[in-house]
N, C-alpha and C. Protein backbone atom coordinates (compact mmCIF):
# COMPACT_ATOMS: atom_id res chain seq x y z
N UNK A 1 12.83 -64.77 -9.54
CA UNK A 1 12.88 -63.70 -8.57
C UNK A 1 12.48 -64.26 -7.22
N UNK A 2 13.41 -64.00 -6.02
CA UNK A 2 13.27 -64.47 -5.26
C UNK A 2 11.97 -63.52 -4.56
N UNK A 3 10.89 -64.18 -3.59
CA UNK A 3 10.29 -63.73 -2.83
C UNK A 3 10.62 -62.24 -1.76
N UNK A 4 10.36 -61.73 -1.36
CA UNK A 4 10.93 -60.66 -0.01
C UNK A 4 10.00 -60.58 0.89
N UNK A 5 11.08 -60.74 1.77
CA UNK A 5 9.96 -61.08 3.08
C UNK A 5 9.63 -59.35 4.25
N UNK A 6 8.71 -59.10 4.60
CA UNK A 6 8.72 -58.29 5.34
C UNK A 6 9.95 -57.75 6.00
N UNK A 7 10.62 -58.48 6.58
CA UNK A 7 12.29 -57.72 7.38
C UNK A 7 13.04 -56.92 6.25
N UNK A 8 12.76 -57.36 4.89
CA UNK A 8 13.78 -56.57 3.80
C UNK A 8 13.13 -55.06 3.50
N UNK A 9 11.53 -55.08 3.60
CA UNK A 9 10.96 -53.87 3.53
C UNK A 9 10.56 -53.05 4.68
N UNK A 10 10.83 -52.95 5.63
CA UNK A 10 9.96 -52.28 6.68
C UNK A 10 9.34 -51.35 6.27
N UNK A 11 8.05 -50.86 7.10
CA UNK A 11 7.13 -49.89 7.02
C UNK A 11 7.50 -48.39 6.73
N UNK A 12 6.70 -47.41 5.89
CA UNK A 12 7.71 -46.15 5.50
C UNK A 12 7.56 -45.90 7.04
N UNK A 13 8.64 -45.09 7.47
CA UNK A 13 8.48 -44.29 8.65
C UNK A 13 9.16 -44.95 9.89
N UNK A 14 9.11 -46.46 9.76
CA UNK A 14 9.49 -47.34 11.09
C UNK A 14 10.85 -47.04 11.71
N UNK A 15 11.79 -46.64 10.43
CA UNK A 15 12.87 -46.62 11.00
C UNK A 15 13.35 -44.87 11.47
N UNK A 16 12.83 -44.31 11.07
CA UNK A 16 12.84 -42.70 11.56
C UNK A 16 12.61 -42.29 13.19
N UNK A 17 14.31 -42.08 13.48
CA UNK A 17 14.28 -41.52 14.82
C UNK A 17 13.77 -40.76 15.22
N UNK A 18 13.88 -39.80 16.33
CA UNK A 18 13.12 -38.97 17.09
C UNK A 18 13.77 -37.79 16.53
N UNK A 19 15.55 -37.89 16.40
CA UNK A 19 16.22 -36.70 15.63
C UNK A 19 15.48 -36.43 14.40
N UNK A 20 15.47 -37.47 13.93
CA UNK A 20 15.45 -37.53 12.34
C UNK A 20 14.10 -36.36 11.94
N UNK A 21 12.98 -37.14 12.97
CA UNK A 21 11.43 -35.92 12.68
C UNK A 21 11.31 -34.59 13.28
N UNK A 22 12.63 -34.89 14.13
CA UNK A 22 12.57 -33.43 14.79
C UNK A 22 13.43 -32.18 13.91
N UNK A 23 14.28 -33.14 13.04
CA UNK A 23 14.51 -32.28 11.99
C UNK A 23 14.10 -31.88 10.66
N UNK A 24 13.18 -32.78 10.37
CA UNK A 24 12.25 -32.39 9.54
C UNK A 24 11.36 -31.16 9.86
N UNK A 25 10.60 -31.64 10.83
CA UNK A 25 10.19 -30.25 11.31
C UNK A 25 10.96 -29.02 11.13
N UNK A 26 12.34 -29.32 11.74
CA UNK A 26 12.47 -27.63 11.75
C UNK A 26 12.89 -27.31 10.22
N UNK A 27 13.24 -28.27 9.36
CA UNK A 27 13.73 -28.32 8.13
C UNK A 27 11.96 -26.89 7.25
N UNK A 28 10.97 -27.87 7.54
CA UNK A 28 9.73 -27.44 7.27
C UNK A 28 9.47 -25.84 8.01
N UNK A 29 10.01 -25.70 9.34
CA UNK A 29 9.38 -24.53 9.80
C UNK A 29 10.86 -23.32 9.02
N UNK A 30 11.93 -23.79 8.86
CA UNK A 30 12.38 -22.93 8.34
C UNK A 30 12.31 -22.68 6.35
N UNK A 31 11.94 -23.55 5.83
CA UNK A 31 11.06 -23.10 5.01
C UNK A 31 9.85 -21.99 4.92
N UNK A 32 9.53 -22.31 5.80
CA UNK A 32 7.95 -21.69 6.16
C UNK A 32 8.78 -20.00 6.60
N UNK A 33 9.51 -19.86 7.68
CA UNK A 33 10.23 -18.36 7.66
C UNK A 33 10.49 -18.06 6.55
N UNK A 34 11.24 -18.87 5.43
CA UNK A 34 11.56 -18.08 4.06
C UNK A 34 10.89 -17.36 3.50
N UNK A 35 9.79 -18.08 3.51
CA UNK A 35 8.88 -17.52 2.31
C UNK A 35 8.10 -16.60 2.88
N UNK A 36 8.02 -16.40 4.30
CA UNK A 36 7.30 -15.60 4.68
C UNK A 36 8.04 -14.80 4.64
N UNK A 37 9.60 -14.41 4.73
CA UNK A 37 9.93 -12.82 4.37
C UNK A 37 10.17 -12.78 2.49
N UNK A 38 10.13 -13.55 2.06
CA UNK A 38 10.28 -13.05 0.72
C UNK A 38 9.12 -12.65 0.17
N UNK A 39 7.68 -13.05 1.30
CA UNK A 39 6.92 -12.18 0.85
C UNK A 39 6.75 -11.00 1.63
N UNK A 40 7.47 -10.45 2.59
CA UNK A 40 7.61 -9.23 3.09
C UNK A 40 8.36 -8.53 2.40
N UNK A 41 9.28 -9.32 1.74
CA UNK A 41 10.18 -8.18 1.19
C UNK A 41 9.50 -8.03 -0.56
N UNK A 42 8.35 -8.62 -1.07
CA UNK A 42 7.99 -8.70 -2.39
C UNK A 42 6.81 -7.65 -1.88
N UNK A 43 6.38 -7.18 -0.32
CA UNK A 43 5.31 -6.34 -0.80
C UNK A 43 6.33 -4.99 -0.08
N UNK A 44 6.94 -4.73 0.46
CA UNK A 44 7.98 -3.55 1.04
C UNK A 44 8.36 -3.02 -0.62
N UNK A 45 8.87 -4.01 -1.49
CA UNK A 45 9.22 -3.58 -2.84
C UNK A 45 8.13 -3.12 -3.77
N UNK A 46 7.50 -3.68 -3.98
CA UNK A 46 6.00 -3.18 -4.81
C UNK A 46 4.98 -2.34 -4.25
N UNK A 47 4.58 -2.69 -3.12
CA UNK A 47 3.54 -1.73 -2.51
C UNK A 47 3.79 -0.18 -2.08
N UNK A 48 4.91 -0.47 -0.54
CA UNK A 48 5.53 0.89 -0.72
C UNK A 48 7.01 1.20 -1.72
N UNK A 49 7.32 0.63 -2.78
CA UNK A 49 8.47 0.94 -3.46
C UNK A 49 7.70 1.76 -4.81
N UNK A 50 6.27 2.42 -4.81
CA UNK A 50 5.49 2.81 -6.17
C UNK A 50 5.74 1.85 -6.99
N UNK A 51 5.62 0.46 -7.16
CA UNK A 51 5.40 -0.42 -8.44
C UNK A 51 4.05 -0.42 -8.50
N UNK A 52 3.12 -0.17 -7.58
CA UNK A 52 1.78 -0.18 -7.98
C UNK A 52 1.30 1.34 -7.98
N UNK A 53 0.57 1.85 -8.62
CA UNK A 53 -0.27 2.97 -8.29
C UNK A 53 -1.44 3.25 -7.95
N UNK A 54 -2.01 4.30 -7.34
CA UNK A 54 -2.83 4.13 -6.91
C UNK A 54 -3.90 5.63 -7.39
N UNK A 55 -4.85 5.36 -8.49
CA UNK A 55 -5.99 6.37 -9.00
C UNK A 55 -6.73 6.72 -8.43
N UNK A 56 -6.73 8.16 -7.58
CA UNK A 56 -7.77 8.80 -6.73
C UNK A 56 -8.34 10.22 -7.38
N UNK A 57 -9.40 9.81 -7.52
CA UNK A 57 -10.03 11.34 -8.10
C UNK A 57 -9.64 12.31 -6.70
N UNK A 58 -9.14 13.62 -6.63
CA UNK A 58 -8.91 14.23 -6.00
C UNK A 58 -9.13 15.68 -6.26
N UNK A 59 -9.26 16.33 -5.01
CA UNK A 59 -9.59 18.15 -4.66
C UNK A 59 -8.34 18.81 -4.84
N UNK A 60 -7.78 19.38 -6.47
CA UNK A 60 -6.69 19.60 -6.26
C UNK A 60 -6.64 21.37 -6.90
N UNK A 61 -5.77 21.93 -5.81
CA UNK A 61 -5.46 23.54 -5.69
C UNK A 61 -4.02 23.80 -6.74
N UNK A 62 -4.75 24.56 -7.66
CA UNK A 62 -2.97 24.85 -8.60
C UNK A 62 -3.58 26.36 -8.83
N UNK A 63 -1.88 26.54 -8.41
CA UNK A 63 -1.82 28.34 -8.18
C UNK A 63 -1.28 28.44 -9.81
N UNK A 64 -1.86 29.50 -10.49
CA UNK A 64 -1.41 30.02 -11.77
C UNK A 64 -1.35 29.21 -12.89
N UNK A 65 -0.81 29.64 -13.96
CA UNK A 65 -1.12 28.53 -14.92
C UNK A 65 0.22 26.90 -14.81
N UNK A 66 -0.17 25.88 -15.45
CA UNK A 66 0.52 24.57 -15.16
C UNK A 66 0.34 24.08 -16.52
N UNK A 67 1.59 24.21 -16.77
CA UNK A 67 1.62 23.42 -18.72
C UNK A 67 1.42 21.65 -18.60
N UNK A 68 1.30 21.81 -19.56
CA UNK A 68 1.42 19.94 -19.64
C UNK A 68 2.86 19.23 -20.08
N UNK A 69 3.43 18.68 -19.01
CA UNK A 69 5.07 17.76 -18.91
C UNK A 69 5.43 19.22 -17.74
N UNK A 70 4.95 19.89 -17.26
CA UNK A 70 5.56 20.52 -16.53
C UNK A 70 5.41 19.88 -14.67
N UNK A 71 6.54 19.76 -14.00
CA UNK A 71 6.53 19.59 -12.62
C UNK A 71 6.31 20.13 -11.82
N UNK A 72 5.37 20.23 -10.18
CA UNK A 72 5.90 21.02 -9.14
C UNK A 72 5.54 19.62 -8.28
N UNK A 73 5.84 20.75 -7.19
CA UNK A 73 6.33 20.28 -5.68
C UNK A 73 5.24 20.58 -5.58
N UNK A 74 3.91 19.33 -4.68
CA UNK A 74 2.60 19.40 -3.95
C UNK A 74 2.76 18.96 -3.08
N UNK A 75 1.71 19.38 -2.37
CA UNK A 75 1.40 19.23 -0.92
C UNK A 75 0.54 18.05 -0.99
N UNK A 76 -0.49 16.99 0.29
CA UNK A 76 -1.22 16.01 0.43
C UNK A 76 -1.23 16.54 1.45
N UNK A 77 -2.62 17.22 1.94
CA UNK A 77 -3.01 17.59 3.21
C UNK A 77 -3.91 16.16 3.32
N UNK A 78 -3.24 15.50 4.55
CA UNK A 78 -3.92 14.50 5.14
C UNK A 78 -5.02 15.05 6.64
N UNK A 79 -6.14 14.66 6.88
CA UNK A 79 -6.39 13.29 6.29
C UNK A 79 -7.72 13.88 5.44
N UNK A 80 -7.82 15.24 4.71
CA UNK A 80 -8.76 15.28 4.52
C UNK A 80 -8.46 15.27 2.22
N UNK A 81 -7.33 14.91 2.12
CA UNK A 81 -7.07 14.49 0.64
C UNK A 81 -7.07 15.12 -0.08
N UNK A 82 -6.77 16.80 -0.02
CA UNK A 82 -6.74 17.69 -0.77
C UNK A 82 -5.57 18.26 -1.67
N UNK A 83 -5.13 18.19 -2.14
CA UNK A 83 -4.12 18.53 -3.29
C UNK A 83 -3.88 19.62 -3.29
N UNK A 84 -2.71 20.42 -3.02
CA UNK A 84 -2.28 21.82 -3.18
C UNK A 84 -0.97 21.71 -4.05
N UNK A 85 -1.08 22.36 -4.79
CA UNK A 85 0.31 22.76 -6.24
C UNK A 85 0.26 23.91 -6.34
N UNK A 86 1.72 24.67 -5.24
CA UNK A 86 1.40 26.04 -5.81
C UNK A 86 2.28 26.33 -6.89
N UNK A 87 2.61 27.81 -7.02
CA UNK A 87 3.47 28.38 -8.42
C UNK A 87 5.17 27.40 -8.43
N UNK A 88 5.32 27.42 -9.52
CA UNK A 88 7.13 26.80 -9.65
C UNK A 88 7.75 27.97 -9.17
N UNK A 89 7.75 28.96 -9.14
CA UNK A 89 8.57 30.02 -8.37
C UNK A 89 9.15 29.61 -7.01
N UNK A 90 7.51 28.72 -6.30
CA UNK A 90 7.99 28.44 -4.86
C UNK A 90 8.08 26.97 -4.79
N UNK A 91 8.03 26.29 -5.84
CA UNK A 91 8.20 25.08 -5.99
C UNK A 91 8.71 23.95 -4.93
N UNK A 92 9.85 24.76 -4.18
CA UNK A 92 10.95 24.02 -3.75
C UNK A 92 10.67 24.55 -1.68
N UNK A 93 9.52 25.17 -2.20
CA UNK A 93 9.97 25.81 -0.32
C UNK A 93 8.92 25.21 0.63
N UNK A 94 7.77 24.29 -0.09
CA UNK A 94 6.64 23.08 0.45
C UNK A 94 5.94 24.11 1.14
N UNK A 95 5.36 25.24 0.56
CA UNK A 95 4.66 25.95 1.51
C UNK A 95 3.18 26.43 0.51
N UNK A 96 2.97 25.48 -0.12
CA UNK A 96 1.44 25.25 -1.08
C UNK A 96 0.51 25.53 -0.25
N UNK A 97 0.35 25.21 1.39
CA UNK A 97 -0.96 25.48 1.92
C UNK A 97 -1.03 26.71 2.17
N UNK A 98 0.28 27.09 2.61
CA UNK A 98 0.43 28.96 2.85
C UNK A 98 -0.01 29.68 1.28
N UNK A 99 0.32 29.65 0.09
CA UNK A 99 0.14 29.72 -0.81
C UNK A 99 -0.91 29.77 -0.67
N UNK A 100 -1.75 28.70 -0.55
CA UNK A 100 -3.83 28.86 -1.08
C UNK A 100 -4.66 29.26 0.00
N UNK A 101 -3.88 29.50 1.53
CA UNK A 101 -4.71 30.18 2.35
C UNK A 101 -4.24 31.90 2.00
N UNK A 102 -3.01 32.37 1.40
CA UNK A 102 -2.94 33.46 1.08
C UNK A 102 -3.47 34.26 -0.61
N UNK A 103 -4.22 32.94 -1.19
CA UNK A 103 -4.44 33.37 -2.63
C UNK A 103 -6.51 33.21 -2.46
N UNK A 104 -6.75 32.88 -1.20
CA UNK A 104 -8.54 33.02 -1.33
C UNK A 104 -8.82 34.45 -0.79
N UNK A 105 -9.93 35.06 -1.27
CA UNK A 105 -10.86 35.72 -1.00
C UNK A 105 -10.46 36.12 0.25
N UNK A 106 -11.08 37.75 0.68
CA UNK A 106 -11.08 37.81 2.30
C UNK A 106 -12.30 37.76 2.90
N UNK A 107 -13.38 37.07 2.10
CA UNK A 107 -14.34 36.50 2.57
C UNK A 107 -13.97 35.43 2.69
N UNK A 108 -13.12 34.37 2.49
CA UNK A 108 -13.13 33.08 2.56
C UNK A 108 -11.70 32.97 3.53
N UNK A 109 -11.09 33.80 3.79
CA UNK A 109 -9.94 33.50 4.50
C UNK A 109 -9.52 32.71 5.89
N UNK A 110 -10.79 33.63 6.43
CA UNK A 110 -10.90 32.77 8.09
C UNK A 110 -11.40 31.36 7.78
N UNK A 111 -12.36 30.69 7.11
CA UNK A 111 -12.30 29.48 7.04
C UNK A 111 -11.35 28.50 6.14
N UNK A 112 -10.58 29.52 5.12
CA UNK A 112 -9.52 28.47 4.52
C UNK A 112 -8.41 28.07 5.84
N UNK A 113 -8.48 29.29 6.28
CA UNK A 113 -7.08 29.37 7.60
C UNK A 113 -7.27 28.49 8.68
N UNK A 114 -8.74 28.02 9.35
CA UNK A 114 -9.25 27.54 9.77
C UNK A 114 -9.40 25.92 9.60
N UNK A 115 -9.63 25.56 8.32
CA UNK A 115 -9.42 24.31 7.02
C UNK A 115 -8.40 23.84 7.37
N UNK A 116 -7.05 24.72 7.19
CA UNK A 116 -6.12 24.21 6.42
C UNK A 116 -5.14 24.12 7.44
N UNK A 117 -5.56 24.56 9.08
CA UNK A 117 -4.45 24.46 10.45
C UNK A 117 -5.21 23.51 11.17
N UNK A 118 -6.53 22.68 10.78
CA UNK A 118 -7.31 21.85 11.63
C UNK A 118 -7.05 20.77 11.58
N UNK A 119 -6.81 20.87 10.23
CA UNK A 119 -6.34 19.22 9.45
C UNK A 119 -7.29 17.95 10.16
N UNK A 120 -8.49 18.30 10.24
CA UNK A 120 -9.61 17.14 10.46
C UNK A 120 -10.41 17.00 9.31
N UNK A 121 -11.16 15.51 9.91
CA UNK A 121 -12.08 15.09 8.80
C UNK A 121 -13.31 15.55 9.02
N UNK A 122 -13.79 16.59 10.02
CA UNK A 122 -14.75 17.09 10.19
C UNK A 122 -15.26 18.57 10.05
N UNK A 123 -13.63 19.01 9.33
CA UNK A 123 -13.42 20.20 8.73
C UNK A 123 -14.40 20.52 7.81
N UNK A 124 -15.15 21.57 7.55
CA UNK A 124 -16.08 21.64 6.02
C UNK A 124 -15.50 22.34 5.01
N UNK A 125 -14.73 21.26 4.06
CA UNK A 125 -14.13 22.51 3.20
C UNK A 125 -15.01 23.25 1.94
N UNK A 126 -16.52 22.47 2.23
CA UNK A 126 -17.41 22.72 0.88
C UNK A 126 -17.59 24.54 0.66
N UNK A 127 -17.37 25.84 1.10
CA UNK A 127 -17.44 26.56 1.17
C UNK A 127 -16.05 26.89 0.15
N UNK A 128 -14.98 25.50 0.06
CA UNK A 128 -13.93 26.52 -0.62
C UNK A 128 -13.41 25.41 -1.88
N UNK A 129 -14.72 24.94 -2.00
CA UNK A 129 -14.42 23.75 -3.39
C UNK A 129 -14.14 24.48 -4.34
N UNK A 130 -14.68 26.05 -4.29
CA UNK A 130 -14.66 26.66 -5.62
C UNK A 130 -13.30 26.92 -5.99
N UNK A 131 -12.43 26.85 -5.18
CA UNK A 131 -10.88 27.03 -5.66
C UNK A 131 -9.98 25.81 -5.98
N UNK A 132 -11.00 24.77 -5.81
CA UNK A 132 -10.30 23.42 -6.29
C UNK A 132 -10.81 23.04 -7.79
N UNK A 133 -10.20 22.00 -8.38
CA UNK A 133 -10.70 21.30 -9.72
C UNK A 133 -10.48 19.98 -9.28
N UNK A 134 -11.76 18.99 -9.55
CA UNK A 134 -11.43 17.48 -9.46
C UNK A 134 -10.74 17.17 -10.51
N UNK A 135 -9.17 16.48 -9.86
CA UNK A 135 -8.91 15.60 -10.86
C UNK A 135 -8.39 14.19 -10.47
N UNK A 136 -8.25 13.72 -12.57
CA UNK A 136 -7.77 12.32 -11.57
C UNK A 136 -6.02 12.40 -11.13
N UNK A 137 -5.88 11.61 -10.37
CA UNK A 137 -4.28 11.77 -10.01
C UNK A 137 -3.76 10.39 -9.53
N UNK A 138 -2.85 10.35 -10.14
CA UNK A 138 -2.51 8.66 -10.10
C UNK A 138 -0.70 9.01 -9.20
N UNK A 139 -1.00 8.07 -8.02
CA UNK A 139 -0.21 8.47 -7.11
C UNK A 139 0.94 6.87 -7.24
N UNK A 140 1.84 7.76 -7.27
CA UNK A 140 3.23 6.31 -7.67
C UNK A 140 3.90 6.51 -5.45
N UNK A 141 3.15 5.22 -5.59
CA UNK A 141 3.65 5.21 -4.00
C UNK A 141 2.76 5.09 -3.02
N UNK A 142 3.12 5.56 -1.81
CA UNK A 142 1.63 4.93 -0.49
C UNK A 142 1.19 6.35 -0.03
N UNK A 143 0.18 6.43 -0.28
CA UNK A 143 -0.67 7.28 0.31
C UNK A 143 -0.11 7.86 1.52
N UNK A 144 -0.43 7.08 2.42
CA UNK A 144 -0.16 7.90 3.64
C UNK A 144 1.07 6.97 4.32
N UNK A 145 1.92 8.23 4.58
CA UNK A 145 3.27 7.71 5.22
C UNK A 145 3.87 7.54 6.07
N UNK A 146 3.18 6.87 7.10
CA UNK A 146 3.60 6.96 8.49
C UNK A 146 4.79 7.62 9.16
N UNK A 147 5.62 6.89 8.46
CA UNK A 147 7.10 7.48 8.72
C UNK A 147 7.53 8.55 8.42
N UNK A 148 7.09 9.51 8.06
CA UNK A 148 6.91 10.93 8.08
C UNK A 148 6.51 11.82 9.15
N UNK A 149 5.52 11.19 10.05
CA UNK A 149 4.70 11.57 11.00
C UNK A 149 4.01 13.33 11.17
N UNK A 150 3.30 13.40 10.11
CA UNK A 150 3.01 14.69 9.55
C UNK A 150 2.11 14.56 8.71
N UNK A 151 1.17 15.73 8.63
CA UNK A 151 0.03 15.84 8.20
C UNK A 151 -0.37 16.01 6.97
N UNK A 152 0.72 16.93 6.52
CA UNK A 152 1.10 17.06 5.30
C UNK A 152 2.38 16.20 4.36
N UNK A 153 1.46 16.26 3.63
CA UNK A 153 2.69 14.60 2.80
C UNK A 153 3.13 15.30 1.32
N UNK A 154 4.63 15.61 0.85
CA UNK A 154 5.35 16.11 -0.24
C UNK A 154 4.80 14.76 -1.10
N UNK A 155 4.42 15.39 -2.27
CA UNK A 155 4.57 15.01 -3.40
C UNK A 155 5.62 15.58 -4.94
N UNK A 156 5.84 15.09 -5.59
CA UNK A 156 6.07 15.51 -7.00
C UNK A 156 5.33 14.92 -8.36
N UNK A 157 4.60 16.18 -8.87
CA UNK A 157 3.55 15.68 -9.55
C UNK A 157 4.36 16.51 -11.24
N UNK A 158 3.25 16.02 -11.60
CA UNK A 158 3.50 16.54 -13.08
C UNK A 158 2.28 16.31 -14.14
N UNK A 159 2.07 17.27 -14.88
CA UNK A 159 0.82 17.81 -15.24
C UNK A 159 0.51 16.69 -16.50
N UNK A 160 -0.41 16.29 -16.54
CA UNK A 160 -0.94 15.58 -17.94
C UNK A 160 -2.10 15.96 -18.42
N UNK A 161 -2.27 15.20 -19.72
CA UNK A 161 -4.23 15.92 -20.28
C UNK A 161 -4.68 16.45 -19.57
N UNK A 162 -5.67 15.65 -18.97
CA UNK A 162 -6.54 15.39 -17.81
C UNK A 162 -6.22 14.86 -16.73
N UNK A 163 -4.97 15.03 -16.46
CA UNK A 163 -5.07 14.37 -15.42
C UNK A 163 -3.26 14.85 -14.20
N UNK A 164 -3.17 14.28 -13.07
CA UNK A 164 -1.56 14.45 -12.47
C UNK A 164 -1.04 13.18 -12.12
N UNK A 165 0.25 13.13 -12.65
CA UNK A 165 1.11 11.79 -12.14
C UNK A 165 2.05 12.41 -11.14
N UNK A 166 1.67 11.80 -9.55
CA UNK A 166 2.47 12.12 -8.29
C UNK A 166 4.02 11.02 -8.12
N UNK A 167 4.46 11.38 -7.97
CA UNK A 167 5.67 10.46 -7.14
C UNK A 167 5.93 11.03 -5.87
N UNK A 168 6.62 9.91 -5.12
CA UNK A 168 6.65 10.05 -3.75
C UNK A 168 8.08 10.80 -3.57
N UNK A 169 8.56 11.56 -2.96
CA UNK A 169 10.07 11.97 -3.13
C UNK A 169 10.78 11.60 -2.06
N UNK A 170 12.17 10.70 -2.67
CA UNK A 170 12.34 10.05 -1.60
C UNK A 170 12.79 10.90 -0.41
């Protein structure tokens, strides 16, 4: 075996033009864009697409009786997280808060009415817990929906044991 002299091997790198690294680079930075939207588009799909859910014990208002596998149309009064499900009669007309400010007490009216048109977090609704039941409620989708731009956020829930499974409607 013959010897090899330095001129047959040059140094890694020696012969790499100025093109050559300048396209590496961009070779590397457009890698680097890829993956950064495939992870935009892996959390657009899972996060807000309901692949994850999200378990919030919640203050939730159900007008009349609610079987179990049965559906309605709820309300998400933001931002103070209260749950309104009124009757399936009105299922379809999203007017659950009108519903539970017209189904309290007329001792309690001026402050449900009050509650429920303030839509703050400094609202006191402890005066009208008694018409709620905590439950748990496992919400398929994002909480709060910007793109709605509204206070109140539609759900579709459906009754279990103990508990409500929400979906977001598209």
């Amino acid at each position: 075996m013959a010897p090899t002299s330095d001129s047959d091997n040059p140094p890694a790198g020696s012969g790499r033009t100025a093109v050559g690294k300048a396209l590496d680079a961009l070779f590397i930075a457009a890698q680097l864009c890829l993956v950064g939207l495939l992870l935009v588009g892996v959390y657009v799909r899972v996060i807000q697409g309901a692949w994850i859910s999200h378990r919030v014990d919640t203050f939730v208002w159900i007008q009349g009786d609610w079987q179990v596998g049965e559906y309605r149309s709820c309300q998400l009064l933001m931002p103070t997280s209260r749950l309104f499900c009124g009757s399936w009669e009105n299922a379809g007309t999203g007017e659950s808060v009108s519903e539970f400010i017209s189904e309290v007490n007329n001792d309690d009216f001026v402050v449900a009415f009050n509650a429920a048109m303030t839509r703050s977090t400094k609202t006191d609704w402890t005066p009208l817990n008694k018409y709620f039941q905590v439950l748990h409620v496992v919400y398929h989708g994002r909480m709060q929906r910007p793109d709605r731009g509204r206070a109140v956020i539609p759900w579709v829930c459906q009754r279990k044991d103990d508990a409500l499974a929400c979906d977001a409607p598209d």
